[in-house]
N, C-alpha and C. Protein backbone atom coordinates (compact mmCIF):
# COMPACT_ATOMS: atom_id res chain seq x y z
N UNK A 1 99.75 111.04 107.06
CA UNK A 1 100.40 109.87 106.46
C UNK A 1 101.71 109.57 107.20
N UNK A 2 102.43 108.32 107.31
CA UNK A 2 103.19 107.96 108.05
C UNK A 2 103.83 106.91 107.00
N UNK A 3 105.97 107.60 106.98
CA UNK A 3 106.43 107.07 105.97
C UNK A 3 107.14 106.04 106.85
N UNK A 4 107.21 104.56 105.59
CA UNK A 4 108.01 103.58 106.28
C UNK A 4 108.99 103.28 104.48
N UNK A 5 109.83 103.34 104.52
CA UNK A 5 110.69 102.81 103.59
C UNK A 5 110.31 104.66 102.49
N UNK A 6 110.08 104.12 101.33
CA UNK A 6 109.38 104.88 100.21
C UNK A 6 107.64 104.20 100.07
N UNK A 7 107.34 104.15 101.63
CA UNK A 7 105.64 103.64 100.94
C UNK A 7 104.97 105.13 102.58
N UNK A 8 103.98 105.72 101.76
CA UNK A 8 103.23 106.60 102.79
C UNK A 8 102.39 105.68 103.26
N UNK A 9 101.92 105.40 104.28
CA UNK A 9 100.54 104.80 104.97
C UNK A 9 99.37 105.76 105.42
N UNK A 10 98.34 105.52 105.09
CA UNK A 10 97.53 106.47 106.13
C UNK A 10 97.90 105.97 107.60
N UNK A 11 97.12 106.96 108.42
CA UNK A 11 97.28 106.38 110.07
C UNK A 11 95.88 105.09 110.04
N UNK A 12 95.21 104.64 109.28
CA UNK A 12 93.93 103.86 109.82
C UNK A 12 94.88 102.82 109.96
N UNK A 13 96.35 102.29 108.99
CA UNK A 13 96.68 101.24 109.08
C UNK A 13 97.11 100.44 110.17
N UNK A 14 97.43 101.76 111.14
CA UNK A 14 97.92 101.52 112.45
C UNK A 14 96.59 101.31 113.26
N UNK A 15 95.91 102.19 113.04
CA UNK A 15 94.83 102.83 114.35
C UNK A 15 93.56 101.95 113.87
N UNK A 16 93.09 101.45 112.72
CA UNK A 16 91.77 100.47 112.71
C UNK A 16 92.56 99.04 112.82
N UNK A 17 91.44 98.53 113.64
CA UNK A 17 91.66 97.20 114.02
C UNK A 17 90.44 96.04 113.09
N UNK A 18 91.08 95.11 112.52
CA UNK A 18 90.37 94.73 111.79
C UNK A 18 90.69 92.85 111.36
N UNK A 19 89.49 92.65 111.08
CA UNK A 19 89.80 90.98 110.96
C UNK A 19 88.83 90.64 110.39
N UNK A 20 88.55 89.93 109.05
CA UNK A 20 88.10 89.32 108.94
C UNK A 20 87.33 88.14 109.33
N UNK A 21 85.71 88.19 108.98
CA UNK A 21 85.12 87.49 109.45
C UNK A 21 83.97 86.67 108.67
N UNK A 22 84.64 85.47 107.91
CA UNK A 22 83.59 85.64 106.88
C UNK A 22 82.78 84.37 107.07
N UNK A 23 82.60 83.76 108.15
CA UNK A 23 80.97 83.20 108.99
C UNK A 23 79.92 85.09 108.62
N UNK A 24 80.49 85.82 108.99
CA UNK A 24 79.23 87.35 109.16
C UNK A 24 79.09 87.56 107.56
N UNK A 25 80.56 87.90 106.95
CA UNK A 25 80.35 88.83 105.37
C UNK A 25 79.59 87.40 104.54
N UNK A 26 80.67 86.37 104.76
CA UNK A 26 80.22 85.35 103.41
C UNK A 26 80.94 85.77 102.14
N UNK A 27 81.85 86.18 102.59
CA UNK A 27 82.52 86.74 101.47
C UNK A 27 82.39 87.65 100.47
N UNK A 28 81.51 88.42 100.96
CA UNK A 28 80.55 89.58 100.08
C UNK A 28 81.68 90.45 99.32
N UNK A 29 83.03 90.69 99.65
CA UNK A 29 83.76 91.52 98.90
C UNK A 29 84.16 90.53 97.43
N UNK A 30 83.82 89.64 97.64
CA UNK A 30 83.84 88.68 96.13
C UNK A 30 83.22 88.81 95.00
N UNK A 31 81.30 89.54 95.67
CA UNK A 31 80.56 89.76 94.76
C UNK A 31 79.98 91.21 94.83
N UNK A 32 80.44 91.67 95.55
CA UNK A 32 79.79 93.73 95.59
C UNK A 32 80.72 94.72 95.04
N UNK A 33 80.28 95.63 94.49
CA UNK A 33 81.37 96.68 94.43
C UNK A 33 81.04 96.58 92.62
N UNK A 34 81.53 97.66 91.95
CA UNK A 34 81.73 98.26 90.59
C UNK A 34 82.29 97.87 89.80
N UNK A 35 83.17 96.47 89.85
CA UNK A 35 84.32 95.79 89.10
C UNK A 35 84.81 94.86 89.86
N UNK A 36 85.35 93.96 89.01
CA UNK A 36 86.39 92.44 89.26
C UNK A 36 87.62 92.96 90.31
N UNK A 37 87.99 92.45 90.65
CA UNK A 37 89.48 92.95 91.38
C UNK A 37 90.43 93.10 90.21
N UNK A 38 91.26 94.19 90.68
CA UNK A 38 92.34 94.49 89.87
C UNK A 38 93.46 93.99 89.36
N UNK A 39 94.07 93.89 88.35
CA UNK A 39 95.14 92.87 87.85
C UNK A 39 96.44 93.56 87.49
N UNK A 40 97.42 93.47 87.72
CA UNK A 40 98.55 93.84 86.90
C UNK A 40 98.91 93.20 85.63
N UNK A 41 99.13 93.66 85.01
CA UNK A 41 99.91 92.96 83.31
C UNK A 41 100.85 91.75 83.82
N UNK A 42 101.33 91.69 84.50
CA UNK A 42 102.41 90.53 85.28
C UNK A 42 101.50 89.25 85.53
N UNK A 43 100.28 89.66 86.54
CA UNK A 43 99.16 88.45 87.12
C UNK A 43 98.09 88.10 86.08
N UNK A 44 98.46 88.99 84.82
CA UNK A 44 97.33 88.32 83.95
C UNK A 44 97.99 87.32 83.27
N UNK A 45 99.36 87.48 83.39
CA UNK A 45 100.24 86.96 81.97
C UNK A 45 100.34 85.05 83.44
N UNK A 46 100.18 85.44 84.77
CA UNK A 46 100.50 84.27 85.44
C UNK A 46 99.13 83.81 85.28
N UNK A 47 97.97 84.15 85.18
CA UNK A 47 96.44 83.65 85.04
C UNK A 47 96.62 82.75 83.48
N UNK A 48 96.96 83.51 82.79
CA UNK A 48 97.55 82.67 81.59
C UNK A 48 98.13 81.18 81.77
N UNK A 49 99.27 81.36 82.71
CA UNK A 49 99.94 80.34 82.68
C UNK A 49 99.45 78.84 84.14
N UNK A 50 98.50 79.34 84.48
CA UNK A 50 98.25 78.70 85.74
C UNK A 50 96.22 78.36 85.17
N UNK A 51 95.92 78.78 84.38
CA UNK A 51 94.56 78.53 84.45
C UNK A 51 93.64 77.11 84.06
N UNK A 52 94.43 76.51 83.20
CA UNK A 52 94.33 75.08 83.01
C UNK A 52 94.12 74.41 84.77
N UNK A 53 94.97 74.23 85.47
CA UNK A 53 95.43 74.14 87.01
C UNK A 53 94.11 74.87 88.06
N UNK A 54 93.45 75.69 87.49
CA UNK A 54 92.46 76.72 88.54
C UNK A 54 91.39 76.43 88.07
N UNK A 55 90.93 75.61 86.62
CA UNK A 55 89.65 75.58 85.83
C UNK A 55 88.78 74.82 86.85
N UNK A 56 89.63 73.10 87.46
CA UNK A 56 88.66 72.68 87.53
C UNK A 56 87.90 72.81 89.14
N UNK A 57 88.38 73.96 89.55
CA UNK A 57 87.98 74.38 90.94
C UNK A 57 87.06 75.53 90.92
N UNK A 58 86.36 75.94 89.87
CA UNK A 58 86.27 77.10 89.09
C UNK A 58 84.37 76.32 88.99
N UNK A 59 83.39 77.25 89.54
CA UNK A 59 82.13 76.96 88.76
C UNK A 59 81.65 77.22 87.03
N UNK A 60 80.88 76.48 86.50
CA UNK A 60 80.30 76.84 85.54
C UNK A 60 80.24 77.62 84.89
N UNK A 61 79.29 78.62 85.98
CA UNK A 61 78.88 80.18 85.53
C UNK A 61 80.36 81.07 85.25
N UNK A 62 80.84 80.53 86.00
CA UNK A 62 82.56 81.50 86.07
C UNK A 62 83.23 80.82 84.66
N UNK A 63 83.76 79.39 84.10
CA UNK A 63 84.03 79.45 82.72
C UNK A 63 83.23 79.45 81.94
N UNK A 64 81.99 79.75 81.94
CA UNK A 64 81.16 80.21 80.83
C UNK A 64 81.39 81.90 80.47
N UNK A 65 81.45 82.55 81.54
CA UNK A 65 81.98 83.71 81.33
C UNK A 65 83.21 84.07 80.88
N UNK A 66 84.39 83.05 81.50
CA UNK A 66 85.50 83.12 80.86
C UNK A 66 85.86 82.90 79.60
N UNK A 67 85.36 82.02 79.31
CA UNK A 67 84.64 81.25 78.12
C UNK A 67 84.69 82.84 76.65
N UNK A 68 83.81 83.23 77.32
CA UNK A 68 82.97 84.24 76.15
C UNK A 68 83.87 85.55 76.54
N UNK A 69 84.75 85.86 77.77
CA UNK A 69 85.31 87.22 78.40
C UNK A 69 86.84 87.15 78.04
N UNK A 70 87.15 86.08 78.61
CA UNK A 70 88.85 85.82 78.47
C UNK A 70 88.97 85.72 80.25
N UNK A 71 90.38 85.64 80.57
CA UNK A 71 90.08 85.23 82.23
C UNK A 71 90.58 86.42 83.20
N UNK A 72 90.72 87.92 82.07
CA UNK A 72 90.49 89.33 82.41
C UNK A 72 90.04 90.51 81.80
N UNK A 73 89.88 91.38 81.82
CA UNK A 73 88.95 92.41 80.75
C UNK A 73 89.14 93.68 81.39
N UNK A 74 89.12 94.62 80.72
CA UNK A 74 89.54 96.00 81.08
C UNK A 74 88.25 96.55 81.47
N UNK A 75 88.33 97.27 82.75
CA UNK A 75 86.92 97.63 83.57
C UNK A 75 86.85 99.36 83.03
N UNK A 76 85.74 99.44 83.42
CA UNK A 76 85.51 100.84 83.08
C UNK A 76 86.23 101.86 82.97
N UNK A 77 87.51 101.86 84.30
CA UNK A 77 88.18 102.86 84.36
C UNK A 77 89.55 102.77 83.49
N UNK A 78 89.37 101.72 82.17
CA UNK A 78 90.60 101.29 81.53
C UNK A 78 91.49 100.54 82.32
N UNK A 79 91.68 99.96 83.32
CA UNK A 79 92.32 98.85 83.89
C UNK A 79 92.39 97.54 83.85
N UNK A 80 93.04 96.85 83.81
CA UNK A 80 92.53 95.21 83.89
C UNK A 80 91.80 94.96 85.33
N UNK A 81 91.16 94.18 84.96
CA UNK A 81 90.11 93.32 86.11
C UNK A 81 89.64 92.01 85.97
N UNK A 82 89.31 91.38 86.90
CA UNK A 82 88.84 89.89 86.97
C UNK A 82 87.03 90.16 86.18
N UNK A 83 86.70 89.16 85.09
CA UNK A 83 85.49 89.15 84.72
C UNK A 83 84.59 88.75 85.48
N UNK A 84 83.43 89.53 85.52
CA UNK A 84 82.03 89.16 86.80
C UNK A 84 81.22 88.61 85.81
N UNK A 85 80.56 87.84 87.18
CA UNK A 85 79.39 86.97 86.51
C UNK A 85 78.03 87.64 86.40
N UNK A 86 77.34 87.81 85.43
CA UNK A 86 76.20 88.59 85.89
C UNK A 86 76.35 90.18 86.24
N UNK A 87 77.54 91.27 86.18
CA UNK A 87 77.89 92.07 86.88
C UNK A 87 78.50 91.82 88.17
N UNK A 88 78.32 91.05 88.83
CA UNK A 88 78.98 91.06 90.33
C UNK A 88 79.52 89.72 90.83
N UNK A 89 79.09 88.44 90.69
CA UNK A 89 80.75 87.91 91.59
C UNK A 89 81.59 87.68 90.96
N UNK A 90 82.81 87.53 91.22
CA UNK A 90 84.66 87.62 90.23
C UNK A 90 83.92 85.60 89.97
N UNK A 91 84.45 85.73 88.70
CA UNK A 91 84.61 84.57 87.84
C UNK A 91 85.26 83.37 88.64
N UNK A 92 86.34 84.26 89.18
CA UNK A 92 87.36 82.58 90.11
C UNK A 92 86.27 82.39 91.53
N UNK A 93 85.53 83.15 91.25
CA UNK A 93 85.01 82.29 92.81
C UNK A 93 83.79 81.10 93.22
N UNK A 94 84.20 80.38 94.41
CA UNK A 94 83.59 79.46 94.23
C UNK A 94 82.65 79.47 95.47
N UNK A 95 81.74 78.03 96.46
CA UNK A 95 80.41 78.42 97.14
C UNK A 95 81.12 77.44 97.68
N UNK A 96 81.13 77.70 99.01
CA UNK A 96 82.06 76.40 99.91
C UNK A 96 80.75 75.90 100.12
N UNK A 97 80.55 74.60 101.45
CA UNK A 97 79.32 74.08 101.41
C UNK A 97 78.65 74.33 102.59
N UNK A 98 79.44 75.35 103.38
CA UNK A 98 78.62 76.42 104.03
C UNK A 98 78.35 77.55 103.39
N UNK A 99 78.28 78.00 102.00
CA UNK A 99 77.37 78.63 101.53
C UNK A 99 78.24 80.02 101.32
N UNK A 100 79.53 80.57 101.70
CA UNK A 100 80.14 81.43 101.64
C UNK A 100 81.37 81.33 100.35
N UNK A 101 81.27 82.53 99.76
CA UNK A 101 82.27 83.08 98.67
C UNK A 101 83.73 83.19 99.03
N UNK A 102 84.29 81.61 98.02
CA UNK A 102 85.73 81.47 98.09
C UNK A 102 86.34 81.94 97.32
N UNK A 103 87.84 81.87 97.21
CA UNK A 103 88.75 82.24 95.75
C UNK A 103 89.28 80.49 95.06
N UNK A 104 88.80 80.48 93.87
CA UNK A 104 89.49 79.09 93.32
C UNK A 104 90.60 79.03 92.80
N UNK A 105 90.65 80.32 92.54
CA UNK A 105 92.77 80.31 92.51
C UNK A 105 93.58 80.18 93.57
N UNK A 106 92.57 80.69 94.91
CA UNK A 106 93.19 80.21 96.15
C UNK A 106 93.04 78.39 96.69
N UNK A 107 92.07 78.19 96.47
CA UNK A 107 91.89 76.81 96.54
C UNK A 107 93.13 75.78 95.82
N UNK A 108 92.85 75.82 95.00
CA UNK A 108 93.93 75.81 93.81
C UNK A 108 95.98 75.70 94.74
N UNK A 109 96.21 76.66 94.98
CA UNK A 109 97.10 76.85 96.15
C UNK A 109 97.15 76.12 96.91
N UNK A 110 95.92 76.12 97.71
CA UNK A 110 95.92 75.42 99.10
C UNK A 110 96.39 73.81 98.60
N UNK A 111 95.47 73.04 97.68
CA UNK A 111 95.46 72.21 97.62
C UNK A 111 97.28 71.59 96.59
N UNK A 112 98.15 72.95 96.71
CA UNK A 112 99.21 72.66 96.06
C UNK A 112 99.18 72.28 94.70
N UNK A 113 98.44 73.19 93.54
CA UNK A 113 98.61 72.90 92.36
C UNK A 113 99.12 73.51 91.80
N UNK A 114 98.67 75.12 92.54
CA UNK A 114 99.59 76.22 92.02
C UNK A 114 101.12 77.21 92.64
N UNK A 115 101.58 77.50 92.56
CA UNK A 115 102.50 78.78 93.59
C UNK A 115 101.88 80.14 93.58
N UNK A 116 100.98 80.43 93.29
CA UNK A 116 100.64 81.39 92.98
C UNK A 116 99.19 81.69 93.77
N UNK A 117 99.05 82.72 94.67
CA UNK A 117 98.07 82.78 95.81
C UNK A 117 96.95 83.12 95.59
N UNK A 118 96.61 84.49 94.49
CA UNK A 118 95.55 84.67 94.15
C UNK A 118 96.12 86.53 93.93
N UNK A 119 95.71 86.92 93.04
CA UNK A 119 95.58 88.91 92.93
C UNK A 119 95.92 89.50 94.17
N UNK A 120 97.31 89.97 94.20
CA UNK A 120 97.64 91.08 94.84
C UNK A 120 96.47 92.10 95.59
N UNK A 121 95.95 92.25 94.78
CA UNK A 121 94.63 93.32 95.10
C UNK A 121 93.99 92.90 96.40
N UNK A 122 93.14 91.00 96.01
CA UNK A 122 92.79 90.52 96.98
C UNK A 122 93.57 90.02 98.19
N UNK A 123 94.99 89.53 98.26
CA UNK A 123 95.15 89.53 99.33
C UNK A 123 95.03 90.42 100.27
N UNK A 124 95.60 91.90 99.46
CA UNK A 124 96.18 93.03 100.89
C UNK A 124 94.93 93.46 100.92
N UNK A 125 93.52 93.48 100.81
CA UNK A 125 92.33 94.19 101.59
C UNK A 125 92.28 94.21 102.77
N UNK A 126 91.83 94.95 103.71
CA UNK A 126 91.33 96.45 102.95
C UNK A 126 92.24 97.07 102.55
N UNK A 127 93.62 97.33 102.39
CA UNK A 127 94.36 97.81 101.73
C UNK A 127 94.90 97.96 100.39
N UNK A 128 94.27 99.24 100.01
CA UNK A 128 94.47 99.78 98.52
C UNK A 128 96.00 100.49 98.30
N UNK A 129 96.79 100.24 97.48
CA UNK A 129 97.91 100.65 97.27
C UNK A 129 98.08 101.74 95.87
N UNK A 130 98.49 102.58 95.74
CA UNK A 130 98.03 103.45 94.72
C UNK A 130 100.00 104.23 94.04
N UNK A 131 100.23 103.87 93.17
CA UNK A 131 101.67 104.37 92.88
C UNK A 131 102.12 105.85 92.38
N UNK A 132 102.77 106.82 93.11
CA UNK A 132 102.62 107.93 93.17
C UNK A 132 104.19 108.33 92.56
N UNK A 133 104.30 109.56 92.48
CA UNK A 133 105.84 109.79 91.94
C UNK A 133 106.83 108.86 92.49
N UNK A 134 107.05 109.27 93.29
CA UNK A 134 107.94 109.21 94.13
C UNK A 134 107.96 108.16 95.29
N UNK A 135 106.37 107.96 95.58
CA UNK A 135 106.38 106.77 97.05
C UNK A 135 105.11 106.01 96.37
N UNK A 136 104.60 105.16 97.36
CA UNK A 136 104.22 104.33 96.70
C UNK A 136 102.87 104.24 97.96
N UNK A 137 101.57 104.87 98.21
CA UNK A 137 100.67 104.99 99.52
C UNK A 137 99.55 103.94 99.12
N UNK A 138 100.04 103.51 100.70
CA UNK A 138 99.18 102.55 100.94
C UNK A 138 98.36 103.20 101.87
N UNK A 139 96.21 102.82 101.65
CA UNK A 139 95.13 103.50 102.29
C UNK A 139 94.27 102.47 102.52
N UNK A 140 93.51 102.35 103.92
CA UNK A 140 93.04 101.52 104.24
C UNK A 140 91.33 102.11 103.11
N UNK A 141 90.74 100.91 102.64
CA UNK A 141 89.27 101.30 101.95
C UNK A 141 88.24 100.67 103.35
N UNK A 142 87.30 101.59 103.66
CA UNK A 142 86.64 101.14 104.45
C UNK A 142 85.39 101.38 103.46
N UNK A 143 84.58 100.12 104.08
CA UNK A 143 83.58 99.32 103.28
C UNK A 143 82.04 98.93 104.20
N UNK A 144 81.05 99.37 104.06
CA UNK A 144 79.67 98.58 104.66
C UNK A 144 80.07 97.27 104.98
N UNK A 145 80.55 96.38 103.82
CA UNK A 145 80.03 94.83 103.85
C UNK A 145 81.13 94.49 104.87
N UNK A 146 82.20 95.62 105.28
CA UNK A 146 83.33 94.93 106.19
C UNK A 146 83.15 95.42 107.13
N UNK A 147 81.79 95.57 108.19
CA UNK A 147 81.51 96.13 109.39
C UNK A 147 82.04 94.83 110.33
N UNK A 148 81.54 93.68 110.41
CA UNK A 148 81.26 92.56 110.64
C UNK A 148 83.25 92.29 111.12
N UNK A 149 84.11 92.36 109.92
CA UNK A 149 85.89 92.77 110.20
C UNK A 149 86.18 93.75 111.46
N UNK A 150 85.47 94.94 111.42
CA UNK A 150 85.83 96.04 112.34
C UNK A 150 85.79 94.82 113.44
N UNK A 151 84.12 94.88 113.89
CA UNK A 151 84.06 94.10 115.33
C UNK A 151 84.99 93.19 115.40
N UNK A 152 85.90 92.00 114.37
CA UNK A 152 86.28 90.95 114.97
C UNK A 152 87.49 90.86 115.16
N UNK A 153 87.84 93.06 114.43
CA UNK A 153 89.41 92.88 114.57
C UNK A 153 89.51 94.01 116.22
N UNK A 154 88.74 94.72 116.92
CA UNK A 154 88.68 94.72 117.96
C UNK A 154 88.86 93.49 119.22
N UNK A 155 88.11 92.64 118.85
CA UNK A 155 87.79 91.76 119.40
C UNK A 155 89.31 90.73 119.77
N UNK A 156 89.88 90.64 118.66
CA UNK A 156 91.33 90.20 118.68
C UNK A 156 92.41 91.31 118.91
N UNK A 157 91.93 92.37 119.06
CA UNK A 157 93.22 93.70 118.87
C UNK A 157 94.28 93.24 117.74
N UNK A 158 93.54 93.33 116.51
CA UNK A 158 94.55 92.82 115.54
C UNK A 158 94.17 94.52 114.58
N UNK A 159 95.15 95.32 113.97
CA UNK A 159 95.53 96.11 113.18
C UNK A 159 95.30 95.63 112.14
N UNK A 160 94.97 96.57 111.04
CA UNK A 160 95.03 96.39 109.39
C UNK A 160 96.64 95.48 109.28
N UNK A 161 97.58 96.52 109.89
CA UNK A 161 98.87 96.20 109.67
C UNK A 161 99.20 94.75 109.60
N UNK A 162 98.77 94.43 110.75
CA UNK A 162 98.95 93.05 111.64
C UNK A 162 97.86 91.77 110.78
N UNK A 163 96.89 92.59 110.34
CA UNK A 163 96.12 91.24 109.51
C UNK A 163 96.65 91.01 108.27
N UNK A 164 97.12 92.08 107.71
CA UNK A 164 97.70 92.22 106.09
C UNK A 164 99.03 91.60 106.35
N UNK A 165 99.78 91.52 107.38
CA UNK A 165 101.07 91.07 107.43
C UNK A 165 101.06 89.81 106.08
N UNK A 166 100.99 89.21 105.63
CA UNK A 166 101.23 87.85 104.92
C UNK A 166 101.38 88.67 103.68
N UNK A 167 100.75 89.30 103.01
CA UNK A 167 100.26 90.15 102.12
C UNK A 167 101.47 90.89 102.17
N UNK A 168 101.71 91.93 102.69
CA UNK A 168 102.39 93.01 102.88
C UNK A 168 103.72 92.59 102.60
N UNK A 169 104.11 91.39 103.32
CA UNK A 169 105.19 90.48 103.19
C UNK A 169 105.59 90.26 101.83
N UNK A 170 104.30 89.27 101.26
CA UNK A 170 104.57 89.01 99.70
C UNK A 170 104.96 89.86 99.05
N UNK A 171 104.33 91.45 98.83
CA UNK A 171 104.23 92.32 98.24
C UNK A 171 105.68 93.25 98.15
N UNK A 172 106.11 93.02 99.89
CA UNK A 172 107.15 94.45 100.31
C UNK A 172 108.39 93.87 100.71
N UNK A 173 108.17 92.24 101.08
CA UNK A 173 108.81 91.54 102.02
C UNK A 173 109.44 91.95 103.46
N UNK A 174 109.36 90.76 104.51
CA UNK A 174 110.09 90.39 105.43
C UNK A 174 110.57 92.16 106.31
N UNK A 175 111.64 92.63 105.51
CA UNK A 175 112.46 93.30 106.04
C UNK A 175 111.37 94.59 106.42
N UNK A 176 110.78 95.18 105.11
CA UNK A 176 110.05 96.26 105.13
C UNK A 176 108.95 96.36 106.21
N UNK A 177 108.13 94.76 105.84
CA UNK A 177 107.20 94.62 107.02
C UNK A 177 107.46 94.78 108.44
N UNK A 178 108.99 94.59 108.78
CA UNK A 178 109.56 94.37 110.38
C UNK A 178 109.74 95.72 110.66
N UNK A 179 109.94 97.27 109.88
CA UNK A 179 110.17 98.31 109.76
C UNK A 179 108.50 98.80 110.21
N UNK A 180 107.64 98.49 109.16
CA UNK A 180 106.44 98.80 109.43
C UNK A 180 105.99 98.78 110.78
N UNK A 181 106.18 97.79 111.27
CA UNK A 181 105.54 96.95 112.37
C UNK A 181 106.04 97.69 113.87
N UNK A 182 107.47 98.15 113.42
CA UNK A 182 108.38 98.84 114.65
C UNK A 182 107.68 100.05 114.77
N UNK A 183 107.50 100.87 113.44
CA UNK A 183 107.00 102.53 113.20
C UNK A 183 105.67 102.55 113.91
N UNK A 184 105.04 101.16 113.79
CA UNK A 184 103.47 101.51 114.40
C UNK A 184 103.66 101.23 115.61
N UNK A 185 104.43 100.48 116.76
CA UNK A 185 104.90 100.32 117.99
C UNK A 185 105.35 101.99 118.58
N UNK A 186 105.71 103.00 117.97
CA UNK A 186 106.50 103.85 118.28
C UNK A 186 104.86 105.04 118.25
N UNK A 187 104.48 104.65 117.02
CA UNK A 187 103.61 105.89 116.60
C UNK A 187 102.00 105.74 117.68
N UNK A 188 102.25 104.15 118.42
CA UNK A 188 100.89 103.65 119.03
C UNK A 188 101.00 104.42 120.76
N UNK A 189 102.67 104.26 120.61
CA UNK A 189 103.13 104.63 122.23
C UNK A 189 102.71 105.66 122.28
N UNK A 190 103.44 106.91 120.96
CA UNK A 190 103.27 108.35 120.99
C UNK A 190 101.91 108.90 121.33
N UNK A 191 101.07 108.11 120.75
CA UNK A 191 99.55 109.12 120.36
C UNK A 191 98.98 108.58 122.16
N UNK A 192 99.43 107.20 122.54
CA UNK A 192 98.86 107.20 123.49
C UNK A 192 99.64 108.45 125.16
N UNK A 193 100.75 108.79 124.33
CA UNK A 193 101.35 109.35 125.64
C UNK A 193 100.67 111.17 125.40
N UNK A 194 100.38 111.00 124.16
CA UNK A 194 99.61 112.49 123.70
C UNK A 194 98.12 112.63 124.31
N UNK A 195 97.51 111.45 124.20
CA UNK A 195 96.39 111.27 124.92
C UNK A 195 96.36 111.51 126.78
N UNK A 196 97.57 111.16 127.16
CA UNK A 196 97.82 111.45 128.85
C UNK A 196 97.81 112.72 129.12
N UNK A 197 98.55 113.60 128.33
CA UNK A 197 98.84 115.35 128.83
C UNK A 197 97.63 116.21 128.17
């Protein structure tokens, strides 16, 4: 692990290269996996206040569920989470008309209705953040449906670090991120000058 401020990183954050690519996924992290994305008590209380504003970007199936769910629900492991449709896609999402899985709270944004971007959770993927005594570790989740990311963040030489930047920003801001960004410049030189001898 590699400390920047009070947050541990694993090393993938530095060392996997990664980018999203969702012409390949289609947005599959929208509808796979064991649960809704995760919510804080803070982003449910802003889902509250912003959902009138996100409804009408929002399919059917998603406020029919909301409808009967509420517009979060505590997942198995006692946490809040976004309600799935059917078990598996998150309620806010929508089918662009190429056929791939959007966020309508992000839409919503884009189109300037809301300030508010969409779940913490979902921006910083693959990065899972987990709050510990004392620091606060951030771990890259590597995933099947995000093979398709590996290749396209090679392909660009773009880092977890470097794709999450916007994210990381929101989350840590500006200053922390410019710290981050230096530590992995230093830690990229090292391993490669370890690799020479």
């Amino acid at each position: 692990m590699i400390v920047v401020g009070n947050k541990l990183l694993s090393e993938d954050i530095f060392d996997v290269q990664f980018s999203c690519d969702i012409s390949a996924c289609q947005g599959a992290c929208c509808v796979e996996g064991n649960g809704g994305a995760p919510l804080t008590e803070e982003e449910c209380a802003i889902l509250d206040d912003i959902f009138e504003d996100v409804k009408p970007f929002l399919r059917e199936e998603g406020l029919d569920v909301i409808k009967e769910k509420g517009l979060f629900v505590l997942g198995s492991d006692g946490t809040l989470e976004t309600p799935l449709i059917d078990g598996r896609a998150c309620v806010y999402t929508t089918i662009s008309p190429k056929g791939n899985l959007q966020c309508g709270i992000e839409q919503a944004y884009n189109e300037g209705k809301i300030s508010w971007k969409k779940p913490i959770s979902c921006h910083l993927y693959p990065i899972r953040v987990k709050e510990l005594i004392d620091f606060t570790a951030l771990n890259y989740h590597k995933w099947e449906i995000c093979n398709s990311a590996l290749s396209c963040g090679i392909a660009r030489k773009t880092s977890i670090l470097e794709f999450c930047k916007d994210a990381l920003v929101r989350q840590f801001g500006m200053e922390w991120y410019t710290e981050a960004l230096a530590t992995m410049k230093v830690w990229t030189e090292e391993k490669k000058n370890a690799g020479k001898s």
